[in-house]
Protein backbone atom coordinates (compact mmCIF):
# COMPACT_ATOMS: atom_id res chain seq x y z
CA UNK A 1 71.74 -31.37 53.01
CA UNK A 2 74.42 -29.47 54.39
CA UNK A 3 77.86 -30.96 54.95
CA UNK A 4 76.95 -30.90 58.86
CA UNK A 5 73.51 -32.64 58.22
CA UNK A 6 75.63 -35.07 56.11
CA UNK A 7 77.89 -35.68 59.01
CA UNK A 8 74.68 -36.21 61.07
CA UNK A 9 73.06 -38.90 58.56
CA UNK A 10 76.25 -40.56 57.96
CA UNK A 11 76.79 -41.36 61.85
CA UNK A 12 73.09 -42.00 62.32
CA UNK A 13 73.33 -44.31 59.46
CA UNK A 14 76.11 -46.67 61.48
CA UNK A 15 73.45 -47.34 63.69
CA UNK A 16 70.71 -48.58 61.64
CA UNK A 17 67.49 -48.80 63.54
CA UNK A 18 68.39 -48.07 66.84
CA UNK A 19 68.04 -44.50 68.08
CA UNK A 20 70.96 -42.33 69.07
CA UNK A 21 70.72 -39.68 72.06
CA UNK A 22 71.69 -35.76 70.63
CA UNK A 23 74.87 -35.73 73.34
CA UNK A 24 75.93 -38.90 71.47
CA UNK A 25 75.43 -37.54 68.21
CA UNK A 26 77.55 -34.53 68.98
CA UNK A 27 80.51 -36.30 70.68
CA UNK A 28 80.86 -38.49 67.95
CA UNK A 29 79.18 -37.22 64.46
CA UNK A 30 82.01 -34.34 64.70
CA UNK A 31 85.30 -33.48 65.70
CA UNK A 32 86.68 -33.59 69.24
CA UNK A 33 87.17 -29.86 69.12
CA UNK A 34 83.73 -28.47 68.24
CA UNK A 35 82.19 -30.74 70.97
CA UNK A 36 84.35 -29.15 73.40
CA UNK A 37 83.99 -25.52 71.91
CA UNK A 38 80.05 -26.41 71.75
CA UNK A 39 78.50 -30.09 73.11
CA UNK A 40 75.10 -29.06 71.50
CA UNK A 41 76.00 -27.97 67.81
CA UNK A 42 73.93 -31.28 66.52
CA UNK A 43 70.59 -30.55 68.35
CA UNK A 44 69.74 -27.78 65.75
CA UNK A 45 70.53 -29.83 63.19
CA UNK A 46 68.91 -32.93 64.37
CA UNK A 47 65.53 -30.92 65.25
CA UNK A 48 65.93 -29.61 61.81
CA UNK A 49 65.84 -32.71 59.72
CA UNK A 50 63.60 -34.38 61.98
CA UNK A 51 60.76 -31.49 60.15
CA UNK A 52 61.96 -32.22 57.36
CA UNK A 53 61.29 -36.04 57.61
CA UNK A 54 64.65 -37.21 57.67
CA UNK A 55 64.95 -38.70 61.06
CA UNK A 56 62.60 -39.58 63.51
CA UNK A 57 62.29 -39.03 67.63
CA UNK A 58 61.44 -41.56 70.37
CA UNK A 59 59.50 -40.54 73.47
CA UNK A 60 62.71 -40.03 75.27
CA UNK A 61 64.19 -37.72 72.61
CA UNK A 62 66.72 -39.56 70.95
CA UNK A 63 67.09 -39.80 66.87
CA UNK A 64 67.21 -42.22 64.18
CA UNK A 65 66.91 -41.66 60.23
CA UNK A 66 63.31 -42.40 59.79
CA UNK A 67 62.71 -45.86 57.65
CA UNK A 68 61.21 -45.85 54.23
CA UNK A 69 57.67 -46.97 53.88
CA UNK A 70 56.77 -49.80 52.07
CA UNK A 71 54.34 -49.32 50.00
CA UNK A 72 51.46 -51.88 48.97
CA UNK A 73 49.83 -52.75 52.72
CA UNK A 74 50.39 -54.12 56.02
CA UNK A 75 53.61 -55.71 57.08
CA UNK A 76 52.72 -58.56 59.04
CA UNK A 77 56.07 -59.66 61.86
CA UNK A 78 57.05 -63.10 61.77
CA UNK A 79 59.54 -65.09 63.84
CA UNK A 80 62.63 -66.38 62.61
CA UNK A 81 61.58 -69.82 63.12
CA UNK A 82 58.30 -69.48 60.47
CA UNK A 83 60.79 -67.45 58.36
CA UNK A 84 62.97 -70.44 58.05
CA UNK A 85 60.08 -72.99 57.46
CA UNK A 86 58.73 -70.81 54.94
CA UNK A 87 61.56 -70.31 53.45
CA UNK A 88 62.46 -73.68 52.61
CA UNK A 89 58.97 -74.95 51.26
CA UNK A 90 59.86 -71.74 48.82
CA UNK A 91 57.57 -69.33 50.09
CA UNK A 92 58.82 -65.62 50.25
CA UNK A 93 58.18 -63.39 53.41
CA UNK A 94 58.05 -59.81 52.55
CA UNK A 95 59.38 -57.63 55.72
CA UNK A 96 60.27 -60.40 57.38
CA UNK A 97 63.79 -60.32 59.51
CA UNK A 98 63.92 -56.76 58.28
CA UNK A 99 65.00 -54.33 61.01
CA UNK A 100 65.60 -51.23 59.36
CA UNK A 101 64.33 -50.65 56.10
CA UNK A 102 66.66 -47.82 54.97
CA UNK A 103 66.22 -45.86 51.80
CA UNK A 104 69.16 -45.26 49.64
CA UNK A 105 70.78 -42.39 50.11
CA UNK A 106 69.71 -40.35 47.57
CA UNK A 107 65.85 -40.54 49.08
CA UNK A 108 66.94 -38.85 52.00
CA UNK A 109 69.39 -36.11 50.03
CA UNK A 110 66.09 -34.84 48.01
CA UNK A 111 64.36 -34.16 51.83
């Protein structure tokens, strides 16, 4: 990644699974001063890794870094009421109360 992409992930990364619209991204992933010389510098960038399969886009057009598969089948939702019951007769929820599901960083360096 390049040190603008990096700049990108790192602010994209503050917002965990929510998405993020491109204006936003270039107000506040870089200076004050290169939004005003140019508000658009990120949506190259953004359009960019979103081929590469670092981030992904909603219907309206807005970004978030894409979250890692699990691998090993269906994730199944479950409330945070069955989540606590379950979890104190022992049993262990997999995916459950996870929002995000972020790789580390180096996963999304090697896209």
């Amino acid at each position: 990644m390049s040190s603008d992409e990096r700049e990108i992930f790192h602010y994209l990364k503050t917002w965990g699974a929510e998405f993020t619209g491109a204006k936003e991204v270039s107000r506040r992933a870089g200076t004050k001063q290169r939004f005003h010389e140019d508000p658009d510098w990120a949506k190259p960038l953004l359009m960019a890794m979103t081929e590469r399969g670092v981030l992904e886009v909603d219907s309206m057009g807005r970004y978030r870094i894409k979250p890692e598969r699990k691998k090993g089948g269906k994730q199944r939702w479950v409330s945070p009421d069955i989540e606590k019951i379950l979890k104190e007769k022992g049993v262990e929820v997999e995916g459950a109360g996870s929002e995000g599901g972020l790789a580390p960083d180096e996963h999304y360096e090697q896209l």
